[in-house]
PDB file of N, CA and C in Angstrom:
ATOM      1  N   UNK A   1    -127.809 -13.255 -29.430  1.00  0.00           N
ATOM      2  CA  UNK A   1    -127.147 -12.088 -28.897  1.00  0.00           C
ATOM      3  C   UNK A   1    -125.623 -12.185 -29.046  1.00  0.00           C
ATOM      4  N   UNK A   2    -125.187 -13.410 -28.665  1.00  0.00           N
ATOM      5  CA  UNK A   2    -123.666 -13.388 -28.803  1.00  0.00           C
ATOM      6  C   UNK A   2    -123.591 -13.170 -30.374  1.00  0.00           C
ATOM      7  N   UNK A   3    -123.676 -13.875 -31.170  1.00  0.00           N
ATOM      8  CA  UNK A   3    -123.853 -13.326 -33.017  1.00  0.00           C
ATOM      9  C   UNK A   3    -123.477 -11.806 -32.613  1.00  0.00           C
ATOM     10  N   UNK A   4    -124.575 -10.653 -32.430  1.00  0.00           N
ATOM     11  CA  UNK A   4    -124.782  -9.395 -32.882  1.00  0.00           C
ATOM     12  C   UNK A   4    -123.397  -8.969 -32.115  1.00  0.00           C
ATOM     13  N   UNK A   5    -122.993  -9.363 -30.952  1.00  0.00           N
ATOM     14  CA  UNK A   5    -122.132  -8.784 -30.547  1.00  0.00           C
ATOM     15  C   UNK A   5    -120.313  -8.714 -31.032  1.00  0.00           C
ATOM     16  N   UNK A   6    -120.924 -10.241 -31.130  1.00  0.00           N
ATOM     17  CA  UNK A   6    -119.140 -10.576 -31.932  1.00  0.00           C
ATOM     18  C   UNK A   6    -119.337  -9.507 -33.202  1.00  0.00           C
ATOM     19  N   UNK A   7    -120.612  -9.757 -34.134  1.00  0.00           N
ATOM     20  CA  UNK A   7    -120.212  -8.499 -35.476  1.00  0.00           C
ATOM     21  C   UNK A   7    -120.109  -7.656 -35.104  1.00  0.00           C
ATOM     22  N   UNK A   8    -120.542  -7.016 -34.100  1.00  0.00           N
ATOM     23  CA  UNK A   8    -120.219  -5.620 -33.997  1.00  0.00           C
ATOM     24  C   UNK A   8    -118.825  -5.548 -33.477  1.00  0.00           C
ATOM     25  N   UNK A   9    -118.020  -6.093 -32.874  1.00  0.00           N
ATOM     26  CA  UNK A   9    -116.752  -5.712 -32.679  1.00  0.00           C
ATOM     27  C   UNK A   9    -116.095  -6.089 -33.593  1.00  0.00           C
ATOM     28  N   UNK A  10    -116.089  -7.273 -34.644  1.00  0.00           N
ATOM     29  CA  UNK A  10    -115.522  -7.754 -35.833  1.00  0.00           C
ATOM     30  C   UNK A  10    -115.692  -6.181 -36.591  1.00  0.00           C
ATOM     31  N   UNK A  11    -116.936  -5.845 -36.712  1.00  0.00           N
ATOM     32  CA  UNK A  11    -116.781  -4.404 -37.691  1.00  0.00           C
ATOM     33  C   UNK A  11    -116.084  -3.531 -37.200  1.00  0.00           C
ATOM     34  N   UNK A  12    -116.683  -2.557 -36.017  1.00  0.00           N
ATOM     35  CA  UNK A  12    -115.503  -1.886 -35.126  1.00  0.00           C
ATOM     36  C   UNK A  12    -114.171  -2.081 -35.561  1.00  0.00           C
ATOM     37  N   UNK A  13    -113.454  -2.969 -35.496  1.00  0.00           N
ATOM     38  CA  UNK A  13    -112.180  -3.398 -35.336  1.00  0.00           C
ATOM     39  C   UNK A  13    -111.651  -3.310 -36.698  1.00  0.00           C
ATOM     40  N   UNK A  14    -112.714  -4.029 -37.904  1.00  0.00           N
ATOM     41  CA  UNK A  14    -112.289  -3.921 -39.091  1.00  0.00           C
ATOM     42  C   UNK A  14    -112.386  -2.173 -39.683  1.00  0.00           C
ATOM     43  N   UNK A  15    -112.821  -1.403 -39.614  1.00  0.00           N
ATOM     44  CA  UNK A  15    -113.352  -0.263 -39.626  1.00  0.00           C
ATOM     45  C   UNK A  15    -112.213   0.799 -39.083  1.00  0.00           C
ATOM     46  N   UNK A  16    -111.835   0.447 -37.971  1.00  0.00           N
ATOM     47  CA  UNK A  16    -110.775   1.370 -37.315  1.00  0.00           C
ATOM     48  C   UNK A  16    -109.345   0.940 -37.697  1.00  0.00           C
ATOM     49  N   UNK A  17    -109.100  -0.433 -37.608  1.00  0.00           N
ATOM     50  CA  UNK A  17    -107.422  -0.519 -38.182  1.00  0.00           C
ATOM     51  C   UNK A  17    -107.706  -1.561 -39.376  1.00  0.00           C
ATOM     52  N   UNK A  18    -108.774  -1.702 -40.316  1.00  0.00           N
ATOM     53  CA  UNK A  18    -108.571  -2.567 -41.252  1.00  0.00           C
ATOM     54  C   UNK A  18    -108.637  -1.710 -42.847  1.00  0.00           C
ATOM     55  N   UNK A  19    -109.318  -0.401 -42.434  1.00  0.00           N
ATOM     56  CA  UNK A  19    -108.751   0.752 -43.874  1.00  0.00           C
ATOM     57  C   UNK A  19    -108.150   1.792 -43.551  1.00  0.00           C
ATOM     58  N   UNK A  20    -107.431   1.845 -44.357  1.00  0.00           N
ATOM     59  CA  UNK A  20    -107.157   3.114 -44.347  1.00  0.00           C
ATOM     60  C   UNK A  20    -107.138   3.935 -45.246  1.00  0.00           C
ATOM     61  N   UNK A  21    -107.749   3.813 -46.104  1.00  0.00           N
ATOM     62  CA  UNK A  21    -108.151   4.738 -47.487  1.00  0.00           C
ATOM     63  C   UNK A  21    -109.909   4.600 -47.414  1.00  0.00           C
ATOM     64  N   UNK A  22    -110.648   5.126 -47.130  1.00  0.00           N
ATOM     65  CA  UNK A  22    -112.011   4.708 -46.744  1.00  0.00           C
ATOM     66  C   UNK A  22    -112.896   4.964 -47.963  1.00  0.00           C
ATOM     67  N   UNK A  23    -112.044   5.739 -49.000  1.00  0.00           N
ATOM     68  CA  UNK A  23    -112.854   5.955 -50.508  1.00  0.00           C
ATOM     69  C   UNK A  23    -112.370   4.434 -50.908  1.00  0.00           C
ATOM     70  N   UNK A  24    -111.448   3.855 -50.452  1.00  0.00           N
ATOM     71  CA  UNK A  24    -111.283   2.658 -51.462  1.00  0.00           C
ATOM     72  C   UNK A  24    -111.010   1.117 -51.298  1.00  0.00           C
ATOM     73  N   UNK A  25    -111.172   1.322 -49.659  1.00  0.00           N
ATOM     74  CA  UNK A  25    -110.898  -0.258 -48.706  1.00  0.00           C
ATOM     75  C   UNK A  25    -112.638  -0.201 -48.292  1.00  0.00           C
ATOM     76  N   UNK A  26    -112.655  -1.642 -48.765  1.00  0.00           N
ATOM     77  CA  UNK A  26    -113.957  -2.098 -48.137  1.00  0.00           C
ATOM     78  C   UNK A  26    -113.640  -3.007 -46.964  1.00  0.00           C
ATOM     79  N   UNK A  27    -114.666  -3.366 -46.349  1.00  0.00           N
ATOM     80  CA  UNK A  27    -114.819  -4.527 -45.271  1.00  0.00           C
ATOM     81  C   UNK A  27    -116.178  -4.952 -45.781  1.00  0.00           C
ATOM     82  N   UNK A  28    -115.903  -6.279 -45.761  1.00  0.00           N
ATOM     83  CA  UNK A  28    -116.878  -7.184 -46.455  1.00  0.00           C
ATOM     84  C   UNK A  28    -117.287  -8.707 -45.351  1.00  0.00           C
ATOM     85  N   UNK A  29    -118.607  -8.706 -45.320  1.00  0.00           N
ATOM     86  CA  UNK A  29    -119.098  -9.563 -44.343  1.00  0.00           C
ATOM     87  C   UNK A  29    -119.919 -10.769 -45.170  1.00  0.00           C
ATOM     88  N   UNK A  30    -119.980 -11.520 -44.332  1.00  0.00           N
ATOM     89  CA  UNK A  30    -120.643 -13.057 -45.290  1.00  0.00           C
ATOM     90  C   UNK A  30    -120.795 -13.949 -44.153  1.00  0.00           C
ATOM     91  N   UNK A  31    -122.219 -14.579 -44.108  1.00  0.00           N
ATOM     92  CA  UNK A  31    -122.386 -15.504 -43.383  1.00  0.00           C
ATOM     93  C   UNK A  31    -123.101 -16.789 -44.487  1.00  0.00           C
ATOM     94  N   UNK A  32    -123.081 -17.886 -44.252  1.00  0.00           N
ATOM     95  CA  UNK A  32    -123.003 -19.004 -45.262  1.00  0.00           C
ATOM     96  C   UNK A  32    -123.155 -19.781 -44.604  1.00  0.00           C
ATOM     97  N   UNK A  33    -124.106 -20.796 -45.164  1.00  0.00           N
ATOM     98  CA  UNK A  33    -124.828 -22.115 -44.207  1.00  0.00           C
ATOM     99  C   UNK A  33    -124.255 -23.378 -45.330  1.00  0.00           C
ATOM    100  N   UNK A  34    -123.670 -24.690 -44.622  1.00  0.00           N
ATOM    101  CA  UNK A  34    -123.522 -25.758 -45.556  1.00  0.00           C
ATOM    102  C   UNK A  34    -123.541 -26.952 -44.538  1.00  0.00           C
ATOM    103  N   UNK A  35    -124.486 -27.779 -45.271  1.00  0.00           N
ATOM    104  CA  UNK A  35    -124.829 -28.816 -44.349  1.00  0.00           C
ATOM    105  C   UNK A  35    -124.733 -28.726 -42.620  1.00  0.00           C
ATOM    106  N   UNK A  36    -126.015 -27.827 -41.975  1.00  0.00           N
ATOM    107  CA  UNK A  36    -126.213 -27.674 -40.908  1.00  0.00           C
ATOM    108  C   UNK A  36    -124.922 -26.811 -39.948  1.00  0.00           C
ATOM    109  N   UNK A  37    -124.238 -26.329 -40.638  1.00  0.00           N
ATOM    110  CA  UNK A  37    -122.935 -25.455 -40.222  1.00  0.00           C
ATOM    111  C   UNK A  37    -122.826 -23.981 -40.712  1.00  0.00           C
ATOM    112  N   UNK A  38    -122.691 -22.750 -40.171  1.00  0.00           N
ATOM    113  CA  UNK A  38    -122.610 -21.973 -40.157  1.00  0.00           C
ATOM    114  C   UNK A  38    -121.215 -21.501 -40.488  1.00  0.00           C
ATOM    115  N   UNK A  39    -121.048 -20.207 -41.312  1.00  0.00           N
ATOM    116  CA  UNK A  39    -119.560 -19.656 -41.035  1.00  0.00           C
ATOM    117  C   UNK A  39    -119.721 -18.143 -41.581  1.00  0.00           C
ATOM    118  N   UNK A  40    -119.578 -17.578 -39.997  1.00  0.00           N
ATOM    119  CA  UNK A  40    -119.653 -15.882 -40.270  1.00  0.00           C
ATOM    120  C   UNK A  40    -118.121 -14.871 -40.361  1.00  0.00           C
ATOM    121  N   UNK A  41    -117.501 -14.695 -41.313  1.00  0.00           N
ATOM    122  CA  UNK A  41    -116.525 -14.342 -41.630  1.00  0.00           C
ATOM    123  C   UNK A  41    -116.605 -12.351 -41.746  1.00  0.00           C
ATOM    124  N   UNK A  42    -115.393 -11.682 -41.500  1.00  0.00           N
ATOM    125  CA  UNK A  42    -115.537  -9.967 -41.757  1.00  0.00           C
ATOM    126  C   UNK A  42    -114.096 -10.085 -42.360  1.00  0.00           C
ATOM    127  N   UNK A  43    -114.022  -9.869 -43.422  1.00  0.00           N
ATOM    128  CA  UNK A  43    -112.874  -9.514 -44.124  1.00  0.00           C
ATOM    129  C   UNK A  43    -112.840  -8.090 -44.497  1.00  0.00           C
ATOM    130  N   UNK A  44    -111.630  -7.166 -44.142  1.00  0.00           N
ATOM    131  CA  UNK A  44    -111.265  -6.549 -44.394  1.00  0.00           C
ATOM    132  C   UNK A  44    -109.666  -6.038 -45.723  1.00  0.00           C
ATOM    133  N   UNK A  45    -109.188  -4.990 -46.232  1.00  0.00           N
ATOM    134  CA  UNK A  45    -108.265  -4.550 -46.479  1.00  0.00           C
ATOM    135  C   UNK A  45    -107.163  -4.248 -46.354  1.00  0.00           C
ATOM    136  N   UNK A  46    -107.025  -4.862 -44.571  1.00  0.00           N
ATOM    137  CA  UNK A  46    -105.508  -4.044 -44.007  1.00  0.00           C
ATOM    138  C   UNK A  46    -105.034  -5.137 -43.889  1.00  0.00           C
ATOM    139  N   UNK A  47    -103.733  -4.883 -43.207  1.00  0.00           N
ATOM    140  CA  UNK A  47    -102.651  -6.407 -42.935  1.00  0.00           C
ATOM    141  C   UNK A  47    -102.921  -6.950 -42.179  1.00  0.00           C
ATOM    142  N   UNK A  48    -104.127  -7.278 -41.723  1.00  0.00           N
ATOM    143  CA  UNK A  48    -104.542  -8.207 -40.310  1.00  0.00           C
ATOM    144  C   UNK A  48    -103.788  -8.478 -39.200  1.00  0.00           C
ATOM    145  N   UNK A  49    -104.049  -9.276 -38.341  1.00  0.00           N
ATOM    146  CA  UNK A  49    -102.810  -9.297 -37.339  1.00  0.00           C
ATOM    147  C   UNK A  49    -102.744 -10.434 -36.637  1.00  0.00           C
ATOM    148  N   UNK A  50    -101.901 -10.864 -36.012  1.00  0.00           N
ATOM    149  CA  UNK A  50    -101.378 -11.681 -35.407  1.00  0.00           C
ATOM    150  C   UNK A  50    -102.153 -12.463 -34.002  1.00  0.00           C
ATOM    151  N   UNK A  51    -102.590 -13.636 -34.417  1.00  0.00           N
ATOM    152  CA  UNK A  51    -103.901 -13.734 -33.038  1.00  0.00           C
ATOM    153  C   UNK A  51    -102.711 -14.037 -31.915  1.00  0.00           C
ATOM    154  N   UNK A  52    -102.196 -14.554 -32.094  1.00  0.00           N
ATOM    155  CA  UNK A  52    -101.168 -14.912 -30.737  1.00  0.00           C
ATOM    156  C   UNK A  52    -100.527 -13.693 -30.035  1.00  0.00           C
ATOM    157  N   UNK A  53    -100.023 -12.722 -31.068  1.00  0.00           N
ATOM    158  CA  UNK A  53     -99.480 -11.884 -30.615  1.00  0.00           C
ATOM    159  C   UNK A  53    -100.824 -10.442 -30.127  1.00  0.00           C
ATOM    160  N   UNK A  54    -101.663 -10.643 -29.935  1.00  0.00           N
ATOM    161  CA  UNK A  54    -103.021  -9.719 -29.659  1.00  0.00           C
ATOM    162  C   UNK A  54    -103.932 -10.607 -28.283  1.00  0.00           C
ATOM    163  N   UNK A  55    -104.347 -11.480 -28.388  1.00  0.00           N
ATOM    164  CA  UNK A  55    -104.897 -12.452 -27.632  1.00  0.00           C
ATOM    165  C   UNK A  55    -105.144 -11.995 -26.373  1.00  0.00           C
ATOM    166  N   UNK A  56    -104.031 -11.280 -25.825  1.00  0.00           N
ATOM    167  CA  UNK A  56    -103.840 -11.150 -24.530  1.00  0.00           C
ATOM    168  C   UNK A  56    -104.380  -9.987 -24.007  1.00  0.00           C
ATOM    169  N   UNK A  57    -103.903  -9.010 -24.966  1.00  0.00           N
ATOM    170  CA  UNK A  57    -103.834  -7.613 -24.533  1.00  0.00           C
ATOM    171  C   UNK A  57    -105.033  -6.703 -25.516  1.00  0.00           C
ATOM    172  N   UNK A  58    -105.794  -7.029 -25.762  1.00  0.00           N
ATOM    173  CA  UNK A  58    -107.152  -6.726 -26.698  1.00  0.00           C
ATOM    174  C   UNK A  58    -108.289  -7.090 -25.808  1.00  0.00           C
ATOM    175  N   UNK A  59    -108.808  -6.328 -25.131  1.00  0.00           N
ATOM    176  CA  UNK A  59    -110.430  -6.613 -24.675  1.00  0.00           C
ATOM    177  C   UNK A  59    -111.269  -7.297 -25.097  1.00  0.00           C
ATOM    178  N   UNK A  60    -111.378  -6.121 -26.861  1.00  0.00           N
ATOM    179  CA  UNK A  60    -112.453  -6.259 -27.620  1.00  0.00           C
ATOM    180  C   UNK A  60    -111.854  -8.205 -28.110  1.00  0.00           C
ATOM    181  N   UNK A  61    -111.049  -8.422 -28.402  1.00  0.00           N
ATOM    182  CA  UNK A  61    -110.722  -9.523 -28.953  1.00  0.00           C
ATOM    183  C   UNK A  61    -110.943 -10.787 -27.769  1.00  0.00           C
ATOM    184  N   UNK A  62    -110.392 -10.584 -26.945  1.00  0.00           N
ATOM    185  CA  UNK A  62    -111.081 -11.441 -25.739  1.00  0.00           C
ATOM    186  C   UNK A  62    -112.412 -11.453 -25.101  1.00  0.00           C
ATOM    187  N   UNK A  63    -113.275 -10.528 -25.879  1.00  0.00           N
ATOM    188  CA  UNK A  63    -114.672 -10.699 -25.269  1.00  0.00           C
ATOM    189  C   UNK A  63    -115.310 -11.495 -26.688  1.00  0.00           C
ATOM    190  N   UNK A  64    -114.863 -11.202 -27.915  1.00  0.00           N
ATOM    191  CA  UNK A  64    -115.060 -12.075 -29.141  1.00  0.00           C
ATOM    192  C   UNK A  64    -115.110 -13.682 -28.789  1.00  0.00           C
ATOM    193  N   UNK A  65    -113.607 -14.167 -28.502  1.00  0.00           N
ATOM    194  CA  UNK A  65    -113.458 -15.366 -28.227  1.00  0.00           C
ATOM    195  C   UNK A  65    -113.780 -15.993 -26.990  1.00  0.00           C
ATOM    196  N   UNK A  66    -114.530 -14.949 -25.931  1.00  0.00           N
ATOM    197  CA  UNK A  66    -115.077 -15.675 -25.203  1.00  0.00           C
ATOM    198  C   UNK A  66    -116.827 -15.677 -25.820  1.00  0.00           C
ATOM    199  N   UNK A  67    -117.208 -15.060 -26.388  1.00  0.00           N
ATOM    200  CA  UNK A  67    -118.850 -15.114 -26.798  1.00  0.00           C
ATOM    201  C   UNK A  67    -118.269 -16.603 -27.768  1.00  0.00           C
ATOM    202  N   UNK A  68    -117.776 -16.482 -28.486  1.00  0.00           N
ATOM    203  CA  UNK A  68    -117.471 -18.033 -29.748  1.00  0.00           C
ATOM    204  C   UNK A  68    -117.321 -19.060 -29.055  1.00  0.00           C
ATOM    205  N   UNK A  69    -116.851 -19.027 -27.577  1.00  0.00           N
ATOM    206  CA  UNK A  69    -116.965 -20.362 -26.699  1.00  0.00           C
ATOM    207  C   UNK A  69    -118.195 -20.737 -25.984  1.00  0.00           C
ATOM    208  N   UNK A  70    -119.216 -19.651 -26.153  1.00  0.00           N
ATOM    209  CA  UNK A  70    -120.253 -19.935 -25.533  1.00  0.00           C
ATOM    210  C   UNK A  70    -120.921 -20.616 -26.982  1.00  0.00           C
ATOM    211  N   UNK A  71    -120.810 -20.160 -28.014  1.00  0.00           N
ATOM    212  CA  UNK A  71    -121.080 -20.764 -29.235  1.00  0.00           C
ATOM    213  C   UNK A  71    -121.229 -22.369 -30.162  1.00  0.00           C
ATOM    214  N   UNK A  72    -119.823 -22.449 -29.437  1.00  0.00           N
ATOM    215  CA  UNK A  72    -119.001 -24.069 -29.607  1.00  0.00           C
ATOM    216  C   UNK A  72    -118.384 -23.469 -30.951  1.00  0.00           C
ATOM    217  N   UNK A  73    -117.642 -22.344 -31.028  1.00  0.00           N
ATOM    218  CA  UNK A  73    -118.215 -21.614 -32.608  1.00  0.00           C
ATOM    219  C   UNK A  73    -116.054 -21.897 -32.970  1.00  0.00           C
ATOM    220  N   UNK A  74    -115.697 -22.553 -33.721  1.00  0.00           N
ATOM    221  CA  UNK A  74    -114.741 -22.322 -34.226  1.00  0.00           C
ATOM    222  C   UNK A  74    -113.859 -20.789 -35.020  1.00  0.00           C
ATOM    223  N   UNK A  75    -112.655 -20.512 -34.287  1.00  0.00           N
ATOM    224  CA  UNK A  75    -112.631 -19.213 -34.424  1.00  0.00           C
ATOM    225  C   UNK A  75    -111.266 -19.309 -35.303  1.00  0.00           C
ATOM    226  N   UNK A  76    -110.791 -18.274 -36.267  1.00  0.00           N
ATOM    227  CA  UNK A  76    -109.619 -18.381 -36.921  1.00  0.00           C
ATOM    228  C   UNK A  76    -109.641 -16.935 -37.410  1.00  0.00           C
ATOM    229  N   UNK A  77    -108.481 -16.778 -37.790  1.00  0.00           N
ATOM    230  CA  UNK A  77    -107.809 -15.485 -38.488  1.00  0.00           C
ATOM    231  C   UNK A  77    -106.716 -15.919 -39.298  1.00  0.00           C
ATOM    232  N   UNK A  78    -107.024 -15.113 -40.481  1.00  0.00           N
ATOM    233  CA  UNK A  78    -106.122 -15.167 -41.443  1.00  0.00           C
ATOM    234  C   UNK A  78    -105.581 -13.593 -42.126  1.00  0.00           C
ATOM    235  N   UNK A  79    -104.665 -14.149 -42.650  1.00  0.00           N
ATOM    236  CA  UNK A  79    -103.600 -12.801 -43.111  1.00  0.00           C
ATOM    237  C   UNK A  79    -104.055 -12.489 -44.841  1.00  0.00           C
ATOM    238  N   UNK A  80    -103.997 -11.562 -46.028  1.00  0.00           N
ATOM    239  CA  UNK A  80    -104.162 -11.969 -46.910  1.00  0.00           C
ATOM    240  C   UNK A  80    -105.185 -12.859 -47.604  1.00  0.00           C
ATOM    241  N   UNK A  81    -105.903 -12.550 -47.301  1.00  0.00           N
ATOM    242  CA  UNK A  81    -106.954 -11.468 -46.834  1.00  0.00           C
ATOM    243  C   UNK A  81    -106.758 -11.303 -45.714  1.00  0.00           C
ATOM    244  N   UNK A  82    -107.056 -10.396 -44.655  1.00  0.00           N
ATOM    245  CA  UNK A  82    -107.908 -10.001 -43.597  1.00  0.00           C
ATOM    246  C   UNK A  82    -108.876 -10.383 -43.358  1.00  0.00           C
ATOM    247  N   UNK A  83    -109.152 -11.651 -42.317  1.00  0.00           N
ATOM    248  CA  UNK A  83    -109.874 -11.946 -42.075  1.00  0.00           C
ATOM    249  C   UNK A  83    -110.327 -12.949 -40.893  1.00  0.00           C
ATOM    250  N   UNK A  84    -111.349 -12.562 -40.096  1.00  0.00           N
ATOM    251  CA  UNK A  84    -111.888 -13.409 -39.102  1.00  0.00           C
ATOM    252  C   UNK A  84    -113.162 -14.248 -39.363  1.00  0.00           C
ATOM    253  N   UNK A  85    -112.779 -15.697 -38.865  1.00  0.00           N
ATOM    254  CA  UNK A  85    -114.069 -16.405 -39.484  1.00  0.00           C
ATOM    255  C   UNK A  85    -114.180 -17.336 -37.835  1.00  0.00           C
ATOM    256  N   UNK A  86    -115.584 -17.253 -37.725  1.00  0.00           N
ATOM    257  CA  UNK A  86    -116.095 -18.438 -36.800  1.00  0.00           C
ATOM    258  C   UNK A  86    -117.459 -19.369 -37.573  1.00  0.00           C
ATOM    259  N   UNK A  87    -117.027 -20.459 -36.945  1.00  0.00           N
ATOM    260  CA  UNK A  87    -117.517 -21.812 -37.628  1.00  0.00           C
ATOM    261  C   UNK A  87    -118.414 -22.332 -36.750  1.00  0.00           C
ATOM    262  N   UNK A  88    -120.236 -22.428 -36.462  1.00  0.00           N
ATOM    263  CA  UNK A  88    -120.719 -23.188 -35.314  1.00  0.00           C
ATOM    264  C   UNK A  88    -121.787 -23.736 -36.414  1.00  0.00           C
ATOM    265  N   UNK A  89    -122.439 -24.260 -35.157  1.00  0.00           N
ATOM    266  CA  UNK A  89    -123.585 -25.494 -35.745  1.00  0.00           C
ATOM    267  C   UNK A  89    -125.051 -24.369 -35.373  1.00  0.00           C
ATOM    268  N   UNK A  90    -125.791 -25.107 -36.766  1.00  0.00           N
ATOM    269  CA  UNK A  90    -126.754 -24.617 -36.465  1.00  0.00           C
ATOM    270  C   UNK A  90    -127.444 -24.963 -35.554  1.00  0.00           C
ATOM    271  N   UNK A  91    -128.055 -24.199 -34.011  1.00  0.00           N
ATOM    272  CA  UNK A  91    -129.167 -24.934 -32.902  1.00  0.00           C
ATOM    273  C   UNK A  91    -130.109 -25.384 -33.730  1.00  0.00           C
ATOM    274  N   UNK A  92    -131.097 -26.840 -33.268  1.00  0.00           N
ATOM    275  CA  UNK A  92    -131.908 -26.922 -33.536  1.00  0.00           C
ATOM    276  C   UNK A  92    -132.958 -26.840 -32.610  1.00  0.00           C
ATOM    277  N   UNK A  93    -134.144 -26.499 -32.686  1.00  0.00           N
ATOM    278  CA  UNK A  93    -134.972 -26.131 -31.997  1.00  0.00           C
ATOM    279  C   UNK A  93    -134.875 -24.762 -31.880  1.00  0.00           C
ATOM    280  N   UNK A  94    -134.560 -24.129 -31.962  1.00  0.00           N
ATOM    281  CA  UNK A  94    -134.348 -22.820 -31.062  1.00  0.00           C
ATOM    282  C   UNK A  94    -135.683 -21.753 -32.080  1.00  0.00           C
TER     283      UNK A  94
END
């Protein structure tokens, strides 16, 4: 459940301030398994933004990074691309 929720605000978010030409900005998603590790990334088109300077004052972004702590899920953002990536382990058993 935490998964579906973080993508859906990762899209949301990429979707509303990550195009702005919608015939010609994509948002592009990828999840990728390597040696028992996960990494679900949403890259978008726009100028991404600043986690320090958002952190605080973003809901949607503070309910993200609190689901990724229930995760153990490593969280990052990058500029150039646009993009948010979290990093967890695969459960076993589950």
């Amino acid at each position: 459940m935490p998964l579906a929720l973080i993508l859906n605000e990762l899209l949301t978010n990429a979707a509303r301030h990550g195009t702005k030409d919608s015939a010609k900005d994509r948002v592009r998603v990828g999840l990728i398994e390597h040696a028992g590790q996960f990494e679900l990334h949403v890259e978008d088109d726009g100028a991404g933004f600043d986690l320090d300077a958002v952190r605080n004052t973003s809901s949607g972004l503070r309910l993200v990074l609190g689901l990724a702590r229930q995760l153990r899920a490593d969280f990052a953002v990058t500029r150039m691309p646009s993009r948010v990536s979290l990093r967890f382990a695969a459960e076993r058993g589950a």
